[in-house]
Protein backbone atom coordinates (compact mmCIF):
# COMPACT_ATOMS: atom_id res chain seq x y z
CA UNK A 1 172.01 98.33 51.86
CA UNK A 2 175.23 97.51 53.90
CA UNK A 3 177.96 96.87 51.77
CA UNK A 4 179.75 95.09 54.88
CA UNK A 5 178.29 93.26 57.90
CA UNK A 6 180.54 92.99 60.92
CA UNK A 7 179.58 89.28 63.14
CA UNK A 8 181.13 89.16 66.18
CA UNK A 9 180.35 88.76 70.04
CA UNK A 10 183.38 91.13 71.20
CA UNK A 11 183.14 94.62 70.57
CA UNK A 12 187.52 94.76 71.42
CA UNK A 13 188.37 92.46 68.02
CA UNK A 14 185.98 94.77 66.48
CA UNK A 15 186.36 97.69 67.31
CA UNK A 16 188.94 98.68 65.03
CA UNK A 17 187.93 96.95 62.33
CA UNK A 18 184.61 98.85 62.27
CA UNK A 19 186.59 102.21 62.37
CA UNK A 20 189.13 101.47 59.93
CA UNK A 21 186.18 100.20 57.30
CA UNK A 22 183.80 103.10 58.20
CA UNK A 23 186.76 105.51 56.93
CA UNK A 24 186.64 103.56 54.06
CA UNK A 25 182.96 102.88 53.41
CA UNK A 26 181.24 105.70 54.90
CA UNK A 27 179.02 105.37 58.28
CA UNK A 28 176.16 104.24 56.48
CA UNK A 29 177.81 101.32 54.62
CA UNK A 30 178.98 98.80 57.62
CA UNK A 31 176.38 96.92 59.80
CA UNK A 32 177.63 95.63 63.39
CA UNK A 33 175.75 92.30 64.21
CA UNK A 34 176.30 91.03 67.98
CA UNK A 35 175.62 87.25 66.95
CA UNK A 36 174.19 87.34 70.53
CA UNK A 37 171.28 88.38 69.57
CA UNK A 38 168.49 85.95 68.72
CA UNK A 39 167.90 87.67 65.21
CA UNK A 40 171.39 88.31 64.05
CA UNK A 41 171.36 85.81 60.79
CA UNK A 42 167.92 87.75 59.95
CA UNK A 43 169.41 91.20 60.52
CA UNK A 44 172.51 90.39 57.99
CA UNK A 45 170.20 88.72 55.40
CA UNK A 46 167.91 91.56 55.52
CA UNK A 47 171.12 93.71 55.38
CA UNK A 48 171.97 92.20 52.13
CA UNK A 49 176.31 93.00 52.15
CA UNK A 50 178.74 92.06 49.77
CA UNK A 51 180.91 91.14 52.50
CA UNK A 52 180.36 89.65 56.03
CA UNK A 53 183.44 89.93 58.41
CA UNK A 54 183.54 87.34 61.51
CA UNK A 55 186.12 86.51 64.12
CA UNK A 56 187.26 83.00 62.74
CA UNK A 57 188.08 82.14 67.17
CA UNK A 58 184.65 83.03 67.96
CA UNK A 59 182.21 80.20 68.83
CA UNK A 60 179.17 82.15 69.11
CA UNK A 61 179.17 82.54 65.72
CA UNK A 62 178.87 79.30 65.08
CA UNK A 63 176.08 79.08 67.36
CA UNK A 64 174.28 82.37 66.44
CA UNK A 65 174.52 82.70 62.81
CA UNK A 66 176.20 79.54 60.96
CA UNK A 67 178.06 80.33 57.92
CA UNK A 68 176.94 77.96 55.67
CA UNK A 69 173.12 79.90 56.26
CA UNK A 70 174.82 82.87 54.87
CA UNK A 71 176.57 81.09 51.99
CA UNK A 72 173.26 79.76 50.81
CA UNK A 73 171.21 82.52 51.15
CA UNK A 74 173.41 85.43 50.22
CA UNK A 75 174.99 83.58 47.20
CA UNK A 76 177.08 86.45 45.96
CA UNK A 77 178.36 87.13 49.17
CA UNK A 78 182.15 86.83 50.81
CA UNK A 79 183.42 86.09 53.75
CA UNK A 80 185.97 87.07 55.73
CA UNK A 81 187.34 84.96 58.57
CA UNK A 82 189.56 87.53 60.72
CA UNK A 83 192.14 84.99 62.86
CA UNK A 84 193.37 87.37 65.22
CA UNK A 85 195.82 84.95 67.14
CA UNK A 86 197.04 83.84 63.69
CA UNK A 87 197.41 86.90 61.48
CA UNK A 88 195.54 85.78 59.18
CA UNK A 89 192.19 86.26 57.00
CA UNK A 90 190.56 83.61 55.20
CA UNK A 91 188.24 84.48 52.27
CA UNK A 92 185.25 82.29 51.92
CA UNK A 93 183.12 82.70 48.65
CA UNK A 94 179.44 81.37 47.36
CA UNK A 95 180.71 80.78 43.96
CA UNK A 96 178.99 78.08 42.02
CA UNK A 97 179.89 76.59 39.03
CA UNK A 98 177.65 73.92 36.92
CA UNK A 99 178.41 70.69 37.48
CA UNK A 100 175.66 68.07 35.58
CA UNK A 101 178.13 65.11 35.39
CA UNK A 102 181.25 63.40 37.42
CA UNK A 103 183.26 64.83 34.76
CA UNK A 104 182.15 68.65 35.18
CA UNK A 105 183.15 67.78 38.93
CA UNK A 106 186.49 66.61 37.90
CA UNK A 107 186.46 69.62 35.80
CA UNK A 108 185.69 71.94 38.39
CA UNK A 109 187.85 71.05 40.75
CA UNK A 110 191.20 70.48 38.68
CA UNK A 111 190.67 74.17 37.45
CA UNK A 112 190.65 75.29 40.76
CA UNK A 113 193.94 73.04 41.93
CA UNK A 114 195.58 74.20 39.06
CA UNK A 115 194.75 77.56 39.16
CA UNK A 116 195.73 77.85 43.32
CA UNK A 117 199.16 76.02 42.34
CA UNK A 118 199.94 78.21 39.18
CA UNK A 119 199.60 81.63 41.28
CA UNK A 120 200.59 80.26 45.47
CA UNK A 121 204.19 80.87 45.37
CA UNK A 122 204.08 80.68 49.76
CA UNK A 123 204.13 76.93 48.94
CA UNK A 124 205.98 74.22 47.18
């Protein structure tokens, strides 16, 4: 088992992200999708990582293995979106919370406004 799947359709943006988390991880422990490929959603579900890693600018991602397949059928999985032209990473989870009623909605979603404005101090 991978513990991190790298998506991407350039091998330059990921290049030294696959070095820098092989150090980290071992060898063994990252799996390098080219979403090219006609069975690169299979090959990452198969893979069964904690973590996926995808270039947030590239569109063949999209295409090739949509996110929201991964979500749903990895469900303790996370994902990083890697902007490179931004400098930023985005971290998308699968959490899921119980929500019978409008009011465990309400619920849900007030704990997680209140929680992001109690500890984001980059805005006001």
């Amino acid at each position: 088992m991978s513990r991190v799947a790298i998506l991407s359709s350039r091998s330059i943006f990921t290049e030294g992200v696959i070095v820098g988390l092989r150090q980290r991880f071992g060898a063994d422990s990252v799996l390098v999708v080219d979403v090219r490929q006609a069975d690169s959603l299979e090959r990452v579900l198969a893979a069964q990582p904690a973590s996926v890693i995808v270039d947030a600018t590239d569109a063949e991602i999209i295409r090739h293995c949509p996110l929201q397949a991964l979500i749903e059928r990895l469900p303790a999985v996370a994902v990083f979106r890697l902007n490179p032209q931004k400098d930023r990473v985005t971290v998308v989870t699968s959490e899921q919370r119980p929500a019978c009623q409008l009011s465990d909605v309400i619920e849900v979603i007030s704990g997680v406004i209140n929680a992001k404005e109690g500890n984001d101090t980059n805005h006001a």
